[in-house]
Protein backbone atom coordinates (compact mmCIF):
# COMPACT_ATOMS: atom_id res chain seq x y z
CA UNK A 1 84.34 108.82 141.37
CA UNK A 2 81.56 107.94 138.75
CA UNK A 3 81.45 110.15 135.86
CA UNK A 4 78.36 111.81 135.05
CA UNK A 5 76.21 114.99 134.22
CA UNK A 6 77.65 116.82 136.97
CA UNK A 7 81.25 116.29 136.02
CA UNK A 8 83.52 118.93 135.88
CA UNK A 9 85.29 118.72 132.21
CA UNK A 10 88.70 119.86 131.49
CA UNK A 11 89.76 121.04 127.86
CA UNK A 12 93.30 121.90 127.00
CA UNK A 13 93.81 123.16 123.36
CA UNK A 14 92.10 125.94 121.78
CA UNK A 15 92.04 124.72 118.30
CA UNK A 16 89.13 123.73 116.32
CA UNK A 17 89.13 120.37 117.72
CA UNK A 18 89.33 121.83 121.24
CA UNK A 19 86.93 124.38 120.90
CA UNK A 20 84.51 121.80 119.18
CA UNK A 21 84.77 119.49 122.37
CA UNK A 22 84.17 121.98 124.83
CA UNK A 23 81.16 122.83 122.77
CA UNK A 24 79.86 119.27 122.59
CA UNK A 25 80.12 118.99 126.96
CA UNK A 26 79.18 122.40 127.76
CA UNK A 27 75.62 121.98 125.11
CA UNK A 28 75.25 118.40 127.79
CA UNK A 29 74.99 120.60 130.71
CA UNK A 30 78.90 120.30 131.77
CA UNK A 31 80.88 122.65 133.89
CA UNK A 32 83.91 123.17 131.50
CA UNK A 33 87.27 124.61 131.74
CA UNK A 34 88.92 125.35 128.95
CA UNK A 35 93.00 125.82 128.93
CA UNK A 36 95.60 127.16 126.04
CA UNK A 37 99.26 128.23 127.01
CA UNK A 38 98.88 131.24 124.83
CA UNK A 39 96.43 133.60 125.86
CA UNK A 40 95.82 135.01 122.11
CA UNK A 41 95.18 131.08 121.43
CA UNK A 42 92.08 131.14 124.05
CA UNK A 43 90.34 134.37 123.31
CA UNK A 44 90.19 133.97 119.58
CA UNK A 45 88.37 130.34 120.34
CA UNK A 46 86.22 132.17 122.86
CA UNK A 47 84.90 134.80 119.98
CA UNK A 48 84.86 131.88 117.58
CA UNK A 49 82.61 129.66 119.91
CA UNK A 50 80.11 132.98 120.37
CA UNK A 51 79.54 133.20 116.86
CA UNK A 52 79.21 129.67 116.18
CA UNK A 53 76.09 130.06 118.78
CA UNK A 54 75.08 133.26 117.27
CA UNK A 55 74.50 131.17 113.59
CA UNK A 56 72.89 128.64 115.52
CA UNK A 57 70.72 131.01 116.79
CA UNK A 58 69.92 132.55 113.76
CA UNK A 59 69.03 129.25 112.52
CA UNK A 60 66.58 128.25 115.01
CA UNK A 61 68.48 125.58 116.41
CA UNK A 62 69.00 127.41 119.85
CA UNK A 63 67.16 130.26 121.87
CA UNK A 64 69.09 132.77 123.57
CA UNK A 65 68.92 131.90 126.51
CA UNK A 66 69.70 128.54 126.08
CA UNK A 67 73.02 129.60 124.82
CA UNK A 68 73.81 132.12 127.09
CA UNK A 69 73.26 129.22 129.73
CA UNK A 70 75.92 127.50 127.66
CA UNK A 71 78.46 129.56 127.42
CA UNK A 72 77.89 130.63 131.02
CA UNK A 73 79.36 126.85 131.60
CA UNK A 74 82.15 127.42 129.89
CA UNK A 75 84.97 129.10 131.68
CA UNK A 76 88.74 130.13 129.91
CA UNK A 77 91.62 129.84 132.27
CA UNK A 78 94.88 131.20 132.24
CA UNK A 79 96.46 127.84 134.19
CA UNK A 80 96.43 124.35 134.68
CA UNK A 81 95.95 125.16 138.32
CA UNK A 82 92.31 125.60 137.90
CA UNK A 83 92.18 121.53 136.81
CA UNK A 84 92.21 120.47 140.21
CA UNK A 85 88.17 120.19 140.43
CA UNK A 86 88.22 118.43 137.07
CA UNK A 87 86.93 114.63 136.79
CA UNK A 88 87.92 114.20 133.22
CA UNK A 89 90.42 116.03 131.52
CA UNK A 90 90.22 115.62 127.38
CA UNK A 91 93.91 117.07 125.42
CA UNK A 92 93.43 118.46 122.19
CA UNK A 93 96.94 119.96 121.34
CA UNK A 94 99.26 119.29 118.81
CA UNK A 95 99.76 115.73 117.26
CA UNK A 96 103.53 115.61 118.95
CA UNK A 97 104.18 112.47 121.28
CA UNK A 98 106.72 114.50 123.04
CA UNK A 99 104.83 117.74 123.53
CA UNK A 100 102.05 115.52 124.80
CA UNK A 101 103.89 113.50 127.45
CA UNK A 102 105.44 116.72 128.57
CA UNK A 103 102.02 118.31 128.62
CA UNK A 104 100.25 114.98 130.75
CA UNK A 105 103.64 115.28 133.16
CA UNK A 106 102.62 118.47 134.48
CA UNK A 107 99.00 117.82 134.39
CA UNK A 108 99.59 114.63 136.50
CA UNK A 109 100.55 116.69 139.34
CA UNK A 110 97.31 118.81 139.23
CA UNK A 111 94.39 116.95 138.76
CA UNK A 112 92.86 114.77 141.95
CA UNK A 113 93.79 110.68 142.13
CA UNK A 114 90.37 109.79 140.37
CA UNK A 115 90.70 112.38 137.14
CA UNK A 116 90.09 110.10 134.52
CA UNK A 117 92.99 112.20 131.65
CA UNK A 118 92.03 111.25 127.99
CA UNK A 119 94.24 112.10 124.59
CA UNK A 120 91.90 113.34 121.56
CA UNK A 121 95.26 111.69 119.46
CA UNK A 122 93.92 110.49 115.73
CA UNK A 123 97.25 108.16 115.49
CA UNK A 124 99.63 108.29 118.53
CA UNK A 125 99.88 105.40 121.38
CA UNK A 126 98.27 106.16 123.68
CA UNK A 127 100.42 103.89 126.26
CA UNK A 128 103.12 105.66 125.26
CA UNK A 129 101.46 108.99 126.51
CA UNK A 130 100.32 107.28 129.49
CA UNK A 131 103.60 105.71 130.09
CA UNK A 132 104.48 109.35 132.06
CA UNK A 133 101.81 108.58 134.78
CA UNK A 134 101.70 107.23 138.50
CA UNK A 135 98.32 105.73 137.74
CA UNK A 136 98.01 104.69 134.21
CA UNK A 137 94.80 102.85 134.94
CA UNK A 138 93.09 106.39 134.34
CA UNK A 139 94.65 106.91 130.66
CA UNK A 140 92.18 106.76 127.85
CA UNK A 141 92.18 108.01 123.98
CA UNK A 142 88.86 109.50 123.35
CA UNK A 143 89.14 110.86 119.41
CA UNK A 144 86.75 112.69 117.85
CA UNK A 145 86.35 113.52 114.30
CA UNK A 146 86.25 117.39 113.26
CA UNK A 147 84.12 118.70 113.42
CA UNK A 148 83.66 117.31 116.81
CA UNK A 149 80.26 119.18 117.65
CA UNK A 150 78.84 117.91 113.98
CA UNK A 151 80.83 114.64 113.55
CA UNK A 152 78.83 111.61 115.58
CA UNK A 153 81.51 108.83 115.93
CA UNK A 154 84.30 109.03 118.89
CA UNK A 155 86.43 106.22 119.11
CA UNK A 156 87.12 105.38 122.54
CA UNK A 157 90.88 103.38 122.87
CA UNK A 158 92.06 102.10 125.86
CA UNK A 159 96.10 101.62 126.60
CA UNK A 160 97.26 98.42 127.89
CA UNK A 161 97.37 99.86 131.76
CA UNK A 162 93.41 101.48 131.33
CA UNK A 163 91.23 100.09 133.89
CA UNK A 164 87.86 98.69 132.85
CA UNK A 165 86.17 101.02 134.60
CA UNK A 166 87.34 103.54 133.12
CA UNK A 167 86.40 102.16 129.66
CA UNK A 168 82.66 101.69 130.87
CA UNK A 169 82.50 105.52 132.22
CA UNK A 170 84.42 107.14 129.65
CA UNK A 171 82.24 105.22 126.79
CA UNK A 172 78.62 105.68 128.79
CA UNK A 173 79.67 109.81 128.93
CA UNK A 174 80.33 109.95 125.63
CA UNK A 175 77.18 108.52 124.64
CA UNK A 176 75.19 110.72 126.79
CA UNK A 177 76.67 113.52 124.91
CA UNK A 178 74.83 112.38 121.88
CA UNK A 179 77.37 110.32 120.36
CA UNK A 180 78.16 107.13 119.14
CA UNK A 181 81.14 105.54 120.39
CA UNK A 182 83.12 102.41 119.05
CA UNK A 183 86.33 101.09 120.83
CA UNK A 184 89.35 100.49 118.98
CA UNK A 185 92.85 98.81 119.98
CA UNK A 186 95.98 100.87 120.88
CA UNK A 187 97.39 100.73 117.26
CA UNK A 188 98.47 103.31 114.85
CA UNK A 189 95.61 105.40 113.39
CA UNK A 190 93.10 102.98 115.92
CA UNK A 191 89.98 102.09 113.32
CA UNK A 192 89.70 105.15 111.00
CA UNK A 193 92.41 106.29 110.27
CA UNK A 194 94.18 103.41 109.41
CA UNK A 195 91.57 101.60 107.57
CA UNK A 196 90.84 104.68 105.47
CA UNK A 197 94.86 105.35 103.73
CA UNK A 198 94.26 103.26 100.85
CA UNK A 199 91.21 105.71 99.96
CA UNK A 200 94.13 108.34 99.45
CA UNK A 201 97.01 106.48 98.42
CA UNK A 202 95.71 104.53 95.86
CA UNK A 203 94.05 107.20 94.24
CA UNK A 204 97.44 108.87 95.04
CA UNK A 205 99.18 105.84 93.14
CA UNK A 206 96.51 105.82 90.15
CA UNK A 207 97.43 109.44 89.77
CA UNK A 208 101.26 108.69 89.66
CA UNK A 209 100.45 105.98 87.27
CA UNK A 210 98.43 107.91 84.57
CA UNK A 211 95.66 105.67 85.08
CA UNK A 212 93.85 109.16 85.73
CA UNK A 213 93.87 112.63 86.46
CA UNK A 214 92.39 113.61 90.01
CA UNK A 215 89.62 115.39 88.28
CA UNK A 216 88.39 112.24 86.89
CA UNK A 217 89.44 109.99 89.97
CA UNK A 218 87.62 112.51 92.11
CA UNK A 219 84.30 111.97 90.04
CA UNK A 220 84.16 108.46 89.95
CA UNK A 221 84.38 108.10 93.84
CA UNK A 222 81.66 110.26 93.97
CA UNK A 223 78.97 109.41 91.39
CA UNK A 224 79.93 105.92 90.81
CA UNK A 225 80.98 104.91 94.40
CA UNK A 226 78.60 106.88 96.44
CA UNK A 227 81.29 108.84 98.57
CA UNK A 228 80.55 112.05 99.56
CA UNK A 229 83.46 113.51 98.39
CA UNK A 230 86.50 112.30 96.10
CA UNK A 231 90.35 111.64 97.60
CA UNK A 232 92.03 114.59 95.87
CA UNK A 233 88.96 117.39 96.98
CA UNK A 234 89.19 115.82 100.63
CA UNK A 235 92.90 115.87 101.25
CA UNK A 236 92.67 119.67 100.27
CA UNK A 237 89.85 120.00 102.54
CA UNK A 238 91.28 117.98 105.58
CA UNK A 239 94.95 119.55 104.45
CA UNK A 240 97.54 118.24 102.43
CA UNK A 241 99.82 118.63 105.54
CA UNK A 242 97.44 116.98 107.75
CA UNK A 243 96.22 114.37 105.78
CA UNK A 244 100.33 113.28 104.82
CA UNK A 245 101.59 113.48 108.64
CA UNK A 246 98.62 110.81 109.29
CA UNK A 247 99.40 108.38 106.27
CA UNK A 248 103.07 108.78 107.38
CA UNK A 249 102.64 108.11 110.90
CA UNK A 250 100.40 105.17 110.40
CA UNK A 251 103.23 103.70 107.59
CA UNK A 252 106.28 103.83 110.29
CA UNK A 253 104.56 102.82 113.21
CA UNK A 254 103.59 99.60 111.62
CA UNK A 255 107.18 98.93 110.33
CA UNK A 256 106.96 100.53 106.95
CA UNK A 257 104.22 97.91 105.84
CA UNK A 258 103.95 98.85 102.14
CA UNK A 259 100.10 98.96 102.62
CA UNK A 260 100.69 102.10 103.96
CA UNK A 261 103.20 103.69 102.14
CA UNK A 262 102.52 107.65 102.13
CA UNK A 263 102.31 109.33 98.20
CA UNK A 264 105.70 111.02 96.83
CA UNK A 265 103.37 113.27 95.17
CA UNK A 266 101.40 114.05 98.44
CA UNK A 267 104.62 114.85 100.42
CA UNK A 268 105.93 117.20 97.68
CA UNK A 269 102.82 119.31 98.25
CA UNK A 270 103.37 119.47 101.62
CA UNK A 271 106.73 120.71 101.18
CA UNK A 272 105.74 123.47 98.89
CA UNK A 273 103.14 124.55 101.31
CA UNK A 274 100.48 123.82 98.83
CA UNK A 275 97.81 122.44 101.28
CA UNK A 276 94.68 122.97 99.80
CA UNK A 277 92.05 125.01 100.55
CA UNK A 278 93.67 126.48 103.40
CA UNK A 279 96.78 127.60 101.45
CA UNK A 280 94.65 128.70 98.09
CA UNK A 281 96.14 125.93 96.39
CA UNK A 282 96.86 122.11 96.50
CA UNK A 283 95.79 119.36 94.12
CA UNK A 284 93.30 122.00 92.86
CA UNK A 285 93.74 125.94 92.77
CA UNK A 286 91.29 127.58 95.18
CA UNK A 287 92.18 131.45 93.40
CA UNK A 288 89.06 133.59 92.95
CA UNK A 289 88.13 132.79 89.14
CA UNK A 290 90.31 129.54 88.97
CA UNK A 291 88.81 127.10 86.84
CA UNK A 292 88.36 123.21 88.26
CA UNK A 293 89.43 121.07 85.67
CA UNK A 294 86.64 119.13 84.02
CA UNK A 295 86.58 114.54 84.72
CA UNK A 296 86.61 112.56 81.84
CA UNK A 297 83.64 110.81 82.56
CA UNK A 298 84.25 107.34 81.29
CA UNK A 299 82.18 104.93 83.18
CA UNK A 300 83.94 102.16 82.67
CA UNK A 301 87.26 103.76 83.69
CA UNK A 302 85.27 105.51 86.47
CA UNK A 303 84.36 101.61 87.93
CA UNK A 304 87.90 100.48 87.43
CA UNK A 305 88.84 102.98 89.50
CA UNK A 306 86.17 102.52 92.22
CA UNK A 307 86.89 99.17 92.22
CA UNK A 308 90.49 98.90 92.73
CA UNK A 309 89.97 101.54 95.87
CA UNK A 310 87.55 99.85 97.09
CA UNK A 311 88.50 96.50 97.16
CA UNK A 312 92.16 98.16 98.70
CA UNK A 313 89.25 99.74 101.27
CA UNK A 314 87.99 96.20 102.21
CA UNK A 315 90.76 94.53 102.65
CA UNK A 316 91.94 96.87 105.43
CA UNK A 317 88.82 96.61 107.06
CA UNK A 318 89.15 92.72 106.73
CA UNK A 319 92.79 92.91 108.55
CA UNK A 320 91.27 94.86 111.15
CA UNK A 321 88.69 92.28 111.84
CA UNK A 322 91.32 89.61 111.87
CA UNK A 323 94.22 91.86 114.16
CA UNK A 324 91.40 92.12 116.46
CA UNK A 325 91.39 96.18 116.38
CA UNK A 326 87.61 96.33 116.58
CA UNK A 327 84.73 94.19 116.29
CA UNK A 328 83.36 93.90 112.79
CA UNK A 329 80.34 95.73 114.12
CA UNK A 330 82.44 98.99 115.34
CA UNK A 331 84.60 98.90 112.01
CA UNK A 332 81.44 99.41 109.85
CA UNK A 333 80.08 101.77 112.06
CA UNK A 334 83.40 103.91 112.44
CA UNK A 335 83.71 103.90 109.02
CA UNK A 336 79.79 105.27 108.12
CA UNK A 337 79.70 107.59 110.85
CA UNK A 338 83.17 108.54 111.22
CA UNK A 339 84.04 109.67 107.01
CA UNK A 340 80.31 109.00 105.76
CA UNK A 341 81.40 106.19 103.47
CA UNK A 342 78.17 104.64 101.88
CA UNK A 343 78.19 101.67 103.75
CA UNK A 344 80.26 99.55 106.30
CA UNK A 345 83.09 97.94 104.33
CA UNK A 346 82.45 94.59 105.38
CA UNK A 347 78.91 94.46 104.53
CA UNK A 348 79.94 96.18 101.12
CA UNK A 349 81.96 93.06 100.62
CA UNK A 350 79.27 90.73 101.74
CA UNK A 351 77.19 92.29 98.62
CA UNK A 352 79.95 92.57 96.39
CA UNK A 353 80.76 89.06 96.85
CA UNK A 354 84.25 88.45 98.73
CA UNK A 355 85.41 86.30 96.01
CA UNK A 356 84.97 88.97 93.73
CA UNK A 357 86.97 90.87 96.19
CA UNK A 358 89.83 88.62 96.63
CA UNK A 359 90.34 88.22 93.14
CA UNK A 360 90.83 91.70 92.16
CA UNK A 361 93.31 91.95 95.13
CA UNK A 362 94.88 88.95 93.64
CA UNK A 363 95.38 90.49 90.02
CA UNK A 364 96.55 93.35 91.49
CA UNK A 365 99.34 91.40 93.45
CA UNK A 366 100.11 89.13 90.86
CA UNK A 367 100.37 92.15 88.14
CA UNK A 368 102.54 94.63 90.86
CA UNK A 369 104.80 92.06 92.92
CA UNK A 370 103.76 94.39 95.83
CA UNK A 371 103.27 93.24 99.24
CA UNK A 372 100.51 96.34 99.21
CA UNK A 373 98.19 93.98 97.55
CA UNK A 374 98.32 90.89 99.64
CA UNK A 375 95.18 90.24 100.58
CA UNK A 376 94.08 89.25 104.25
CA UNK A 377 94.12 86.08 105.57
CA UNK A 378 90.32 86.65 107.18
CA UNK A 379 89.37 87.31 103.29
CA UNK A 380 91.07 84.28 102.27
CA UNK A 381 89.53 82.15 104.74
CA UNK A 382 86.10 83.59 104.16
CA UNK A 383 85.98 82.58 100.96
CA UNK A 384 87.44 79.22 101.23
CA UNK A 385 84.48 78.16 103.87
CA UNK A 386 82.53 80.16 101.40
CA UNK A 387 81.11 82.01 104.14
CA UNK A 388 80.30 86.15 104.38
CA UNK A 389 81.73 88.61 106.85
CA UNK A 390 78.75 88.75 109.48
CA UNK A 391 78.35 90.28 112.75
């Protein structure tokens, strides 16, 4: 069975990220069902979705009726039963291996012989997860960013056992639903999320260092690097919690590689339950009246520390090129559309200059003795033919 506008689509978790996907394929004109084991779970994301629409509304972006045709789409079951007419099931529970092969174990018994079942994982393998099935061929990882009705990139990552066919359909639906789509290889944390860590844990490491404060750090990404927002501010918005489970994730499934190594000071947080804004407190206190501490807004500190994340930034996006995770295209794309960075980190290097690059990885290796700094071998052989990343 083809996938297309008439599909029925399948939803299982009621978080935000749930609730934000049945959004996006109920606004393309999708039947969708929408399933939580706890019944509390579903009707609080069914009020939240109705006043999502009702802001939307009162912003012009949708009539009436064209929402109440939405949500008329949308229905909230009580049971994995009702999956049967489903021809593409997306899961959007908790980031658990276990809890999801359990979860695809049942649903593998429900859903007709040509469901195409898809993980919304940010990190997990997904041939692992599929490993539970009779027909692994129909396995995919379809991840989108939160929020998933605002955010534009989904990376679409096939297992080893996913047919080709089911790349081709998953990736043309997607894009119908107004997004843009890259494909990434099964690895841990696929394009974005593993080649953004050293965005956090360098800063992390400056921090540790005394190099600076995250005030200061925080300001420099911003107005001298471009980035919307600094490390420190975005791990409290993302969640301390969150944003640490990823890092460590990422770090063990690739065998402790010390690129990757998570932030003592990051994992403390966590285990005080200081996760940022959701908490009222994490690197900065969120307390009506609490005072953000002021940068010190020395420029030439400010492009020291741009510099030595960025170059970190580039060199990840370099190994990904060379481990053959994604084409060089899709890694610049995931990484503008998927965390807004300024610009694709392999044409930043090509303006940079990756010579420039190399050597303040170099200095950085030479000065730490840290396999964290080695730089890639697709940056080393770049600039030995003297040649740019390109396309």
């Amino acid at each position: 069975m083809k996938l297309n506008k008439h599909s029925v689509i399948g939803v299982v978790g009621t978080g935000t990220m749930g609730t934000g996907i049945a959004q996006v394929a109920a606004t393309a004109g999708h039947s969708v069902l929408v399933y939580d084991k706890n019944n509390d779970a579903l009707l609080r994301a069914r009020h939240s979705l109705i006043k999502i629409f009702n802001r939307l509304i009162e912003k012009g972006k949708y009539s009436q009726g064209e929402v109440d045709s939405i949500l008329h789409r949308i229905q909230w079951v009580d049971g994995l039963g009702r999956f049967e007419s489903c021809d593409l099931v997306i899961e959007a529970i908790v980031e658990d291996i276990e809890v999801k092969k359990q979860f695809f174990h049942q649903l593998k018994s429900v859903t007709h012989d040509d469901c195409i079942l898809a993980t919304n994982t940010s990190s997990l393998s997904v041939a692992s997860i599929a490993s539970v099935l009779k027909f692994k061929h129909r396995m995919i990882g379809i991840h989108f960013f939160n929020p998933a009705a605002l955010m534009p990139l989904v990376e679409i990552v096939p297992a080893l056992t996913t047919g080709d066919e089911v790349v081709k359909q998953v990736s043309e639906l997607i894009k119908s639903w107004g997004k843009t789509t890259v494909v990434a290889k099964d690895t841990p944390g696929f394009i974005v999320n593993r080649i953004a860590r050293p965005f956090y844990g360098e800063a992390f490491k400056m921090y540790e260092e005394g190099v600076a404060d995250p005030a200061t750090i925080d300001w420099a990404m911003r107005e001298i690097g471009g980035f919307k927002m600094g490390p420190f501010e975005l791990t409290d918005l993302i969640g301390q919690d969150i944003n640490y489970t990823v890092s460590e994730t990422v770090w063990r499934e690739l065998y402790y590689d010390p690129r990757y190594k998570p932030s003592i000071t990051q994992k403390r947080l966590m285990e005080a339950g200081l996760f940022g804004q959701k908490t009222g407190k994490g690197f900065y206190d969120y307390a009506d009246g609490a005072v953000k501490p002021e940068p010190k807004k020395d420029k030439e500190l400010g492009k020291q520390i741009v510099n030595r994340i960025l170059a970190m930034l580039i060199n990840e996006a370099a190994d990904a090129a060379f481990l053959n995770i994604a084409s060089k295209k899709d890694i610049d794309t995931a990484m503008t559309k998927g965390v807004n960075y300024p610009k694709g980190l392999l044409k930043w290097a090509n303006e940079i200059g990756l010579e420039v690059v190399l050597e303040r990885l170099e200095k950085l290796y030479k000065e730490y003795n840290d396999d964290r700094y080695r730089p890639s071998v697709l940056l080393k052989r770049n600039v030995q033919e003297k040649t740019d990343f390109y396309y």
